[in-house]
Protein backbone atom coordinates (compact mmCIF):
# COMPACT_ATOMS: atom_id res chain seq x y z
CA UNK A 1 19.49 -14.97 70.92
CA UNK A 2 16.42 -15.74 69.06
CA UNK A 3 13.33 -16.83 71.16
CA UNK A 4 11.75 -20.18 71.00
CA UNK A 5 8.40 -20.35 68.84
CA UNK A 6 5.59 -20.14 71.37
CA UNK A 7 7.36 -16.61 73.52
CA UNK A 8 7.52 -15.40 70.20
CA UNK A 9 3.89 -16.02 69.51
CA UNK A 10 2.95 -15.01 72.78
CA UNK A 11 5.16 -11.31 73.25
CA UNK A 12 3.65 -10.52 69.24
CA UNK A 13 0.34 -11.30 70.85
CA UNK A 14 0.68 -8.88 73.81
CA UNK A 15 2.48 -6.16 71.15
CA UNK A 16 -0.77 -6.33 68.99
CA UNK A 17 -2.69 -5.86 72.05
CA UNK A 18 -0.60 -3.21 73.32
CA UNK A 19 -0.90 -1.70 70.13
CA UNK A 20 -4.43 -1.28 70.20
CA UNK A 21 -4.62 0.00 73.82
CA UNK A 22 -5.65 -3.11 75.38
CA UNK A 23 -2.52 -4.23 77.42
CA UNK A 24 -2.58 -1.20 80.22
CA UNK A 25 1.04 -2.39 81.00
CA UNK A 26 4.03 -2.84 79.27
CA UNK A 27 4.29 -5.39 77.31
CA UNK A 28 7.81 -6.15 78.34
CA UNK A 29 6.82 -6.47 82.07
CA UNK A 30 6.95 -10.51 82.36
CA UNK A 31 9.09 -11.83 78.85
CA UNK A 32 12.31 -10.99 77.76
CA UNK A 33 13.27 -7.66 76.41
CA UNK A 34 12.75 -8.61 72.74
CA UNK A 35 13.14 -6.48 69.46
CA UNK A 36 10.31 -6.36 66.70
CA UNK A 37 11.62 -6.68 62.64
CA UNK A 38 9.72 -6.80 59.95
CA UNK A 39 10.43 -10.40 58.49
CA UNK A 40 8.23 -10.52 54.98
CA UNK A 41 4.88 -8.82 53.81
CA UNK A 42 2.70 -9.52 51.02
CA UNK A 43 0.04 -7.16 49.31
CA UNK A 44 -3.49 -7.81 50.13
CA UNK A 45 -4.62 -4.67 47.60
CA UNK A 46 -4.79 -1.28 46.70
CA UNK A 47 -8.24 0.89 45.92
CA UNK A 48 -8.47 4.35 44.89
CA UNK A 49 -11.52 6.93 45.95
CA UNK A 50 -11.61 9.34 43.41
CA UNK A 51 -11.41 12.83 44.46
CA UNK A 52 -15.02 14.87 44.75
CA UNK A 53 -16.49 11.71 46.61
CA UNK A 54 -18.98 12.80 48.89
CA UNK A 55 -19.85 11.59 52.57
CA UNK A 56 -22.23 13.02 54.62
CA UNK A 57 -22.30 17.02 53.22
CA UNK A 58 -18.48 16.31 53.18
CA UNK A 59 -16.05 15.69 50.65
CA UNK A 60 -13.51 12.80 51.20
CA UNK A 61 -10.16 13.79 51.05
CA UNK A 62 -7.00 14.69 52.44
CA UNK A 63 -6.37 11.66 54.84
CA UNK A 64 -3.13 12.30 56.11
CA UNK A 65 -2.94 10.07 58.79
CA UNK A 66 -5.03 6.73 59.82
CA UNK A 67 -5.58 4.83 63.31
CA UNK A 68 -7.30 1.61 64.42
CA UNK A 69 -9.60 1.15 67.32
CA UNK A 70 -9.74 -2.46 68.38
CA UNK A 71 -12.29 -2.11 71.23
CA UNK A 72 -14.51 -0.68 68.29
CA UNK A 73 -13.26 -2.93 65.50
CA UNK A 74 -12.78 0.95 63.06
CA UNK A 75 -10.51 2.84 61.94
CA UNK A 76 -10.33 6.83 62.34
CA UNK A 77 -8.45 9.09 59.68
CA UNK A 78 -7.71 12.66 59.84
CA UNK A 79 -8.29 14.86 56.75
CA UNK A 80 -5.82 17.76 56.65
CA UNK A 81 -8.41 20.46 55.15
CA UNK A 82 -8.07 23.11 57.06
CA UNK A 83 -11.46 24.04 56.66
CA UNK A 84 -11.91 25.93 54.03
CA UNK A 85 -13.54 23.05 52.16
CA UNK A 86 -15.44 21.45 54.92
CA UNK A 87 -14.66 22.06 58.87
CA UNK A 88 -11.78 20.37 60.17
CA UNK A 89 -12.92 16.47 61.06
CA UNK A 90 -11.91 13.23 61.23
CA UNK A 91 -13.62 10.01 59.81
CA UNK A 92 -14.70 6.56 61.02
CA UNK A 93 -14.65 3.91 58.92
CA UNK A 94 -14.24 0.39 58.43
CA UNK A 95 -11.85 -1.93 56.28
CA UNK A 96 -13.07 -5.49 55.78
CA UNK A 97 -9.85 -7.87 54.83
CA UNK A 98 -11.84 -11.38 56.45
CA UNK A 99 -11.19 -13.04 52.96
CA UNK A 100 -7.96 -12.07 52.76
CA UNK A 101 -7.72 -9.12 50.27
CA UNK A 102 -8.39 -5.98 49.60
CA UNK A 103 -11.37 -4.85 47.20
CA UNK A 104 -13.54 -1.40 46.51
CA UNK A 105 -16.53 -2.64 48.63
CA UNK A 106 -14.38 -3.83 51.88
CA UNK A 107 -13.84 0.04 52.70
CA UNK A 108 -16.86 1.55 54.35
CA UNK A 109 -17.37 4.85 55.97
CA UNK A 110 -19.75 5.42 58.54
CA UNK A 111 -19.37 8.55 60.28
CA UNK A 112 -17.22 12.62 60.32
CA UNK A 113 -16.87 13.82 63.28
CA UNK A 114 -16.38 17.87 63.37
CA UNK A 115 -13.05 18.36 65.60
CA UNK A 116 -13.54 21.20 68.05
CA UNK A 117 -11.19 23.82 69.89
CA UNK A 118 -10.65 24.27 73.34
CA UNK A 119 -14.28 26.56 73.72
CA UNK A 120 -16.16 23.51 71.85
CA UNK A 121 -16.50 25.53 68.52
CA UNK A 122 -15.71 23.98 65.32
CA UNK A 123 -11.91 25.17 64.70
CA UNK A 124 -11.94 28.53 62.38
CA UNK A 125 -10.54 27.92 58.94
CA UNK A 126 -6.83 28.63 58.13
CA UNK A 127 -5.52 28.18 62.27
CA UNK A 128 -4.30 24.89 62.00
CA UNK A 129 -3.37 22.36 59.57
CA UNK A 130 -4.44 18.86 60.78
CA UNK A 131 -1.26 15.99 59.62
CA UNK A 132 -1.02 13.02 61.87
CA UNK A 133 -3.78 11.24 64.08
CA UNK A 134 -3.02 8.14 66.95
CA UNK A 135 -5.59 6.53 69.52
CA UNK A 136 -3.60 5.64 72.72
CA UNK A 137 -4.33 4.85 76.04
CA UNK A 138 -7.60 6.33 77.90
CA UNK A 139 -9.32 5.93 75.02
CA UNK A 140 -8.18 9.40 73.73
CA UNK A 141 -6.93 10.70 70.25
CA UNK A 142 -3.98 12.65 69.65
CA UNK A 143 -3.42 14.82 66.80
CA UNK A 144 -0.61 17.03 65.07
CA UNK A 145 -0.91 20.44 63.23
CA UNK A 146 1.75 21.35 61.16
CA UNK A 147 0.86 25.36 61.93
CA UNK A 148 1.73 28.14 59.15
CA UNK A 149 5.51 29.04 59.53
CA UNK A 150 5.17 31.14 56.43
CA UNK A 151 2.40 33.30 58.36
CA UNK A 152 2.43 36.83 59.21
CA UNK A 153 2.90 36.47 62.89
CA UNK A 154 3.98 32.59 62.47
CA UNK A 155 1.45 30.23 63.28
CA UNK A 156 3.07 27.13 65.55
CA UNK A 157 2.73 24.00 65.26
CA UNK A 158 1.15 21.66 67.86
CA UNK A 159 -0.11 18.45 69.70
CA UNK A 160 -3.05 18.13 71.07
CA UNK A 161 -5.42 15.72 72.62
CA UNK A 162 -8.96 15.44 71.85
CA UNK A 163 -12.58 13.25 72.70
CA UNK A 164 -13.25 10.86 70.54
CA UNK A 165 -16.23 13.48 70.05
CA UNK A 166 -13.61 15.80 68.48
CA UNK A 167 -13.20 17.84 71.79
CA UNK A 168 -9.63 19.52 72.20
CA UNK A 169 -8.62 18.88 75.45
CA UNK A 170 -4.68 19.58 76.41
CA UNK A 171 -1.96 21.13 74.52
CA UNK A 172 1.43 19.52 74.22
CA UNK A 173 4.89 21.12 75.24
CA UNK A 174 6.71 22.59 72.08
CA UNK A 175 10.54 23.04 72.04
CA UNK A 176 11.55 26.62 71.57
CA UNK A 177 13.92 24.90 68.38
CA UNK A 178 10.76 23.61 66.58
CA UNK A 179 9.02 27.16 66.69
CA UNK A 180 9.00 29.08 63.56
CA UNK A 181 10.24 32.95 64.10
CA UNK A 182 8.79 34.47 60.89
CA UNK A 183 12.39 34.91 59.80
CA UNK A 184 13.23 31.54 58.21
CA UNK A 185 16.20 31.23 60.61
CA UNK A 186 14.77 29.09 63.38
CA UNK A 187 12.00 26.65 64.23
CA UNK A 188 9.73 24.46 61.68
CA UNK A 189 9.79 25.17 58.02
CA UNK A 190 6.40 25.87 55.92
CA UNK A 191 4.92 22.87 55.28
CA UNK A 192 7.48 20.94 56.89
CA UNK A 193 6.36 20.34 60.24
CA UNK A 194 4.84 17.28 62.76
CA UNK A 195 3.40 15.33 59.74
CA UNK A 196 3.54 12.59 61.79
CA UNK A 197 2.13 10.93 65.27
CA UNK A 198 1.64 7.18 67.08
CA UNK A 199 2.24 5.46 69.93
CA UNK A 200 5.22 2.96 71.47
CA UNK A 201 3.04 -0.37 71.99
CA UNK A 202 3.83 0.03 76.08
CA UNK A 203 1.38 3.41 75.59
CA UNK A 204 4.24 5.26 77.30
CA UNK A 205 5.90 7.71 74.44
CA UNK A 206 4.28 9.31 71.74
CA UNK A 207 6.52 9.45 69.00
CA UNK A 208 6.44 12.31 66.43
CA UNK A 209 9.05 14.21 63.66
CA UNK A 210 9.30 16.94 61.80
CA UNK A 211 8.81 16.26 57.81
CA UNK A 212 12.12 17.95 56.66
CA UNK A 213 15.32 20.04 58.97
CA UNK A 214 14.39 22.48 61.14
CA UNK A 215 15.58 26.10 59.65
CA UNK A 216 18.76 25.93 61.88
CA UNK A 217 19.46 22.44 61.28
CA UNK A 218 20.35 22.97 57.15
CA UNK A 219 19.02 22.74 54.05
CA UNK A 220 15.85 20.74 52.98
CA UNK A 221 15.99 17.55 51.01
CA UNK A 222 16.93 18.92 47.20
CA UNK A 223 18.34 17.43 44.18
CA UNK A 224 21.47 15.78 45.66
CA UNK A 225 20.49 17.07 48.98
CA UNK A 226 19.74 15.03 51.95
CA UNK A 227 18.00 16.45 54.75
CA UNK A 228 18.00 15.96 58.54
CA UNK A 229 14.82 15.85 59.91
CA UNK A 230 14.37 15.57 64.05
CA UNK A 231 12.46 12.62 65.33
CA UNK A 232 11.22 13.57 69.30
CA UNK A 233 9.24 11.15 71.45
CA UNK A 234 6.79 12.56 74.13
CA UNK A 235 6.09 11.08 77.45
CA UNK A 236 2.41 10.39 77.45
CA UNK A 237 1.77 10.70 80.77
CA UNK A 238 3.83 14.63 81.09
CA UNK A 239 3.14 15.69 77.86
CA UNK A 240 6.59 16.28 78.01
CA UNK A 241 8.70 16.50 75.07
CA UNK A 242 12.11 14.06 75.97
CA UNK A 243 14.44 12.38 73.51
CA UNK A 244 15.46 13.46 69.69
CA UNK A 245 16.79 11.70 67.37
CA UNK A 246 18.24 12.52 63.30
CA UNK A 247 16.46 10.98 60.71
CA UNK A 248 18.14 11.27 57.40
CA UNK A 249 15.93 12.11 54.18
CA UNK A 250 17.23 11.05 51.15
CA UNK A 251 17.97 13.53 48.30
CA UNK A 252 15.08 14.02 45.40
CA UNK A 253 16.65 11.90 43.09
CA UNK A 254 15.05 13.17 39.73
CA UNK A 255 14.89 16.58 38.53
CA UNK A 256 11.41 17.76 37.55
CA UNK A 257 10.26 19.20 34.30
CA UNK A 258 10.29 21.79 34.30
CA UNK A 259 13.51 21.81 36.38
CA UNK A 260 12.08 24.84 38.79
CA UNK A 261 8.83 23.50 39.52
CA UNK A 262 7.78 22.25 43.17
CA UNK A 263 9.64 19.62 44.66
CA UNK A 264 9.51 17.91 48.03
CA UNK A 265 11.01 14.96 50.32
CA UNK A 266 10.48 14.35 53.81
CA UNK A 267 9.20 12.16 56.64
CA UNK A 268 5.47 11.23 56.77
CA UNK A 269 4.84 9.26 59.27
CA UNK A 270 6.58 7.02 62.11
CA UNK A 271 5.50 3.66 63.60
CA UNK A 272 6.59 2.16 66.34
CA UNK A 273 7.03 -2.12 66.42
CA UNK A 274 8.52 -1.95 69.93
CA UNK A 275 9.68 -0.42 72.95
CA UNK A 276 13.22 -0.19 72.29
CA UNK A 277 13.24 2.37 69.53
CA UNK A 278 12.91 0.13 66.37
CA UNK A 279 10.24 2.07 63.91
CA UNK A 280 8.44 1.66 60.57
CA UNK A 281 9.20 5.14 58.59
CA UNK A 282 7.42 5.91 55.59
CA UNK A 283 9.53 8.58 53.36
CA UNK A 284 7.67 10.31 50.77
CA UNK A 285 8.99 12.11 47.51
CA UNK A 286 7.31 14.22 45.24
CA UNK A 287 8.74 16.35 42.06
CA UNK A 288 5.84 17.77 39.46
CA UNK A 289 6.69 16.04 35.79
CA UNK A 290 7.77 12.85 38.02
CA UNK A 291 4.92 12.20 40.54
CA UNK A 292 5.59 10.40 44.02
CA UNK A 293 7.63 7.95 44.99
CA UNK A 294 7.00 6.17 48.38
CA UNK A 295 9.63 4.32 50.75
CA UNK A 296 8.87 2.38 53.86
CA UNK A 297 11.90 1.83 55.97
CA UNK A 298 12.78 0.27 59.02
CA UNK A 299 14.61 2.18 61.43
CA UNK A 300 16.27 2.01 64.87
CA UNK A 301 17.04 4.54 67.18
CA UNK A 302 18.70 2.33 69.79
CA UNK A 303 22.44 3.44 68.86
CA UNK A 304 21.50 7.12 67.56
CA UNK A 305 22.61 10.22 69.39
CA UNK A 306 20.06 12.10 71.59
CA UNK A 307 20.39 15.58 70.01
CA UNK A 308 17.91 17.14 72.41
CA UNK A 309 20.08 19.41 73.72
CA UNK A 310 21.64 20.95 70.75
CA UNK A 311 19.38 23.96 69.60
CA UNK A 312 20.67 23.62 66.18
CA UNK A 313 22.77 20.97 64.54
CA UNK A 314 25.24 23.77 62.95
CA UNK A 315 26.19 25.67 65.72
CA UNK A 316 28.97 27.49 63.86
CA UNK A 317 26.40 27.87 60.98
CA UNK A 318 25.03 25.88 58.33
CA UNK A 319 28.00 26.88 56.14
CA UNK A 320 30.42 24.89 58.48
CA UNK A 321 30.28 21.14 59.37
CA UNK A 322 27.27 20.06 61.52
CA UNK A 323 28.07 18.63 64.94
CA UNK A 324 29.17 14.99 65.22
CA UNK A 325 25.95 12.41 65.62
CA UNK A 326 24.95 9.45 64.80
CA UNK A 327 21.40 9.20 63.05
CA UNK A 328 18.95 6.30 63.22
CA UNK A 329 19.70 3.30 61.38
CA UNK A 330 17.59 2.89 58.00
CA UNK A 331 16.68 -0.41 56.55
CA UNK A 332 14.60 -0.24 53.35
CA UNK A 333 11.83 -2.44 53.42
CA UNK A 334 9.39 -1.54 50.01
CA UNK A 335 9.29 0.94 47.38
CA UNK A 336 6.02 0.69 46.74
CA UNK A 337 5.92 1.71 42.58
CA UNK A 338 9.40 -0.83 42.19
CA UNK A 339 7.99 -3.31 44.65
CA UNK A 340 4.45 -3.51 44.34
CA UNK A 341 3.87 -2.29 40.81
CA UNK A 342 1.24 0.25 42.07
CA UNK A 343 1.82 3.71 41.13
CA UNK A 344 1.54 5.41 45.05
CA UNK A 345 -0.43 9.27 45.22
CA UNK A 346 0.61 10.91 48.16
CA UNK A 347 0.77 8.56 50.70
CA UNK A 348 0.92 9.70 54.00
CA UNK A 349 -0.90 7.40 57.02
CA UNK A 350 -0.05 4.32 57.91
CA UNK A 351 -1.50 1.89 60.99
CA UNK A 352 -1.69 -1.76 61.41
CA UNK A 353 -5.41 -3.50 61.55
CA UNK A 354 -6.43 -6.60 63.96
CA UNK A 355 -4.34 -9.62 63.36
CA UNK A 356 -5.16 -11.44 60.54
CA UNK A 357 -6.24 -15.86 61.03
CA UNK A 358 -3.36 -16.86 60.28
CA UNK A 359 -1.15 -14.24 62.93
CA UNK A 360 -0.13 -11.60 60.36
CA UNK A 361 -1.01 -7.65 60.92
CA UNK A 362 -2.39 -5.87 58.13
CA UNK A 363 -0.20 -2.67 57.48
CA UNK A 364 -2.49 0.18 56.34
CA UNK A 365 -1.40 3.19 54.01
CA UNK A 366 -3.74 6.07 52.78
CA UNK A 367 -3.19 9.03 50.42
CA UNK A 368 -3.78 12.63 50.91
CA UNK A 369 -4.84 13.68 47.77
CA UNK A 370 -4.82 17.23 48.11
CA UNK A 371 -8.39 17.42 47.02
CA UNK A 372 -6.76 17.79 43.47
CA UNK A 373 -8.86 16.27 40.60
CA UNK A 374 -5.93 14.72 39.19
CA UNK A 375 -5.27 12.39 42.52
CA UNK A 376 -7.73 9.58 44.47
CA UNK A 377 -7.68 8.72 47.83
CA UNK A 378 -5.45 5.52 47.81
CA UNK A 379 -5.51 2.61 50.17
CA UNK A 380 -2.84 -0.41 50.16
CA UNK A 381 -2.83 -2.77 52.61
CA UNK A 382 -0.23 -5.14 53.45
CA UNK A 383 0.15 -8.49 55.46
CA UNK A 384 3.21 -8.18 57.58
CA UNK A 385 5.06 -10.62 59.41
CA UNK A 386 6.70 -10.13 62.40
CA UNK A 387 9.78 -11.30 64.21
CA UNK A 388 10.80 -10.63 67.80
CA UNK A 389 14.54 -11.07 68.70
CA UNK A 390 15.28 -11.62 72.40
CA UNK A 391 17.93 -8.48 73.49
CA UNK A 392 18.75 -9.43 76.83
């Protein structure tokens, strides 16, 4: 049944609110159990950064991940250098859409912020590699690292949250099935890891995936190839690591030139529009000789199987049938080159900004650009609309 006009207005008004940690409680607690959809966007505008831009003895580069901060009206965005450029940080900055688009001079940033391990030193280069950043409730930030699995010992994967100073406070439970065991047999693949990270708008799961199938879980997205890559949500409060779910990547559907050279597909990053499960999912795709191609989906894990228990998803091996589940639910909702006639780098973050006059959230999406001179730092932003759909 589809709510009346002004619940509508009001449960999107507590979501945004939730979403930007100002709604302590759910936001389910006195409406209807309702169901967020994406029901149209337009593009505000895209700007590129070219690579080699300098901020503060820093170069800009490598945002792999972006967050908003309504009590401070900026954004914060996590650059995935692993310090060997600059030490690992994150930046502040601010995107100014009050006239309703999206130009060079509306993107300011005003401060890095050095992040720091657990003895308050600046994290040594090469022992993590920073991917996804969320601000959630208690004013804290939450970040991935995808670790080394290609290392020699294996470096793991993690989540961890940190000061807005940059501090690294508390560790986050890993599954034994996520890490690597220098083999290539179990646990996260190189490069392949928790690329993603936000937050349910209740502030009660953190929400994360791994970028491409676990080593036991079959092959990576190829040429033909689709891959399944675990989604796992987080209690925020435990730090404990609950539900998974399948997320199907879709095959690389053109063949490089030449036809050997690097190719990748996989899950970038995950964000949630409710508390039932229903998710924006960007998918990214890149093959040398044919560039990126970006995919935002909307998915639902309401009716997909809870694979948590299952250490592997071939457990008579990955040359027999995997077992029986049901992945999430996909629904496509731009390709941003066939859609938006922008050519995408290698998007990777993507947040939604305050509401907009006229009710609308701005849906934010930033490049990693690998620090390669052939690449920018690209934002697009889009104005979404939203649509809640009482369940109960």
């Amino acid at each position: 049944m589809r709510t009346p006009s002004l619940i509508v207005i009001s449960i999107l008004t507590l979501m945004v609110l939730s979403l930007f940690g100002l709604n302590a409680q759910p936001v389910t607690a006195d409406y209807p159990t309702v169901q967020i959809n994406v029901a149209s966007y337009e593009l505000l505008g895209s700007v590129n950064i070219p690579t080699g831009t300098q901020f503060e003895e820093t170069e800009i580069g490598g945002l792999s991940s972006i967050t908003y901060d309504h009590r401070r009206g900026v954004y914060y965005a996590i650059s995935d250098d692993q310090g060997t450029i600059d030490p690992v940080r994150f930046y502040t900055l601010e995107i100014d859409l009050s006239d309703g688009q999206l130009d060079p001079e509306d993107i300011s940033f005003i401060k890095v912020t050095t992040m720091l391990d657990q003895s308050g030193s600046p994290f040594a280069p090469g022992t993590l590699d920073p991917e996804g950043l969320v601000l959630a409730r208690g004013n804290s930030l939450y970040f991935t690292s995808e670790g080394f699995a290609s290392a020699d010992p294996p470096i793991d994967p993690f989540i961890s949250r940190m000061k807005r100073n940059g501090q690294q406070k508390r560790l986050f439970r890993i599954p034994y099935k996520f890490l690597p065991d220098g083999a290539g047999t179990k646990g996260v693949r190189n490069n392949l890891a928790f690329e993603s990270l936000n937050v349910t708008p209740d502030q009660q799961f953190l929400i994360t995936a791994v970028e491409g199938a676990l080593a036991q879980d079959g092959p990576t997205a190829n040429i033909d190839q689709e891959s399944f890559a675990r989604i796992i949500e987080y209690r925020l409060s435990r730090r404990w690591p609950g539900k998974e779910f399948v997320y199907v990547v879709n095959p690389i559907a053109e063949l490089p030139n030449p036809p050997d050279a690097f190719r990748v597909n996989g899950l970038v990053e995950l964000l949630p529009l409710d508390d039932l499960g229903t998710m924006l999912a960007m998918e990214r795709s890149f093959s040398v000789g044919a560039g990126n191609t970006v995919w935002i989906y909307e998915i639902e894990t309401q009716n997909a199987t809870n694979v948590a228990r299952f250490e592997s998803l071939y457990p008579s091996g990955v040359d027999r049938p995997p077992l029986p589940f049901t992945p999430v639910t996909k629904r496509l909702i731009v390709d941003i080159e066939a859609d938006l006639n922008i050519e995408p780098d290698n998007l990777e973050g993507m947040a939604f900004g305050p509401a907009l006059p006229d009710g609308r959230l701005p849906l934010v999406l930033v490049s990693d650009n690998n620090f390669n001179a052939g690449q920018s730092t690209q934002f697009i932003v889009l104005a979404v609309e939203l649509d809640a759909t009482d369940v109960e």
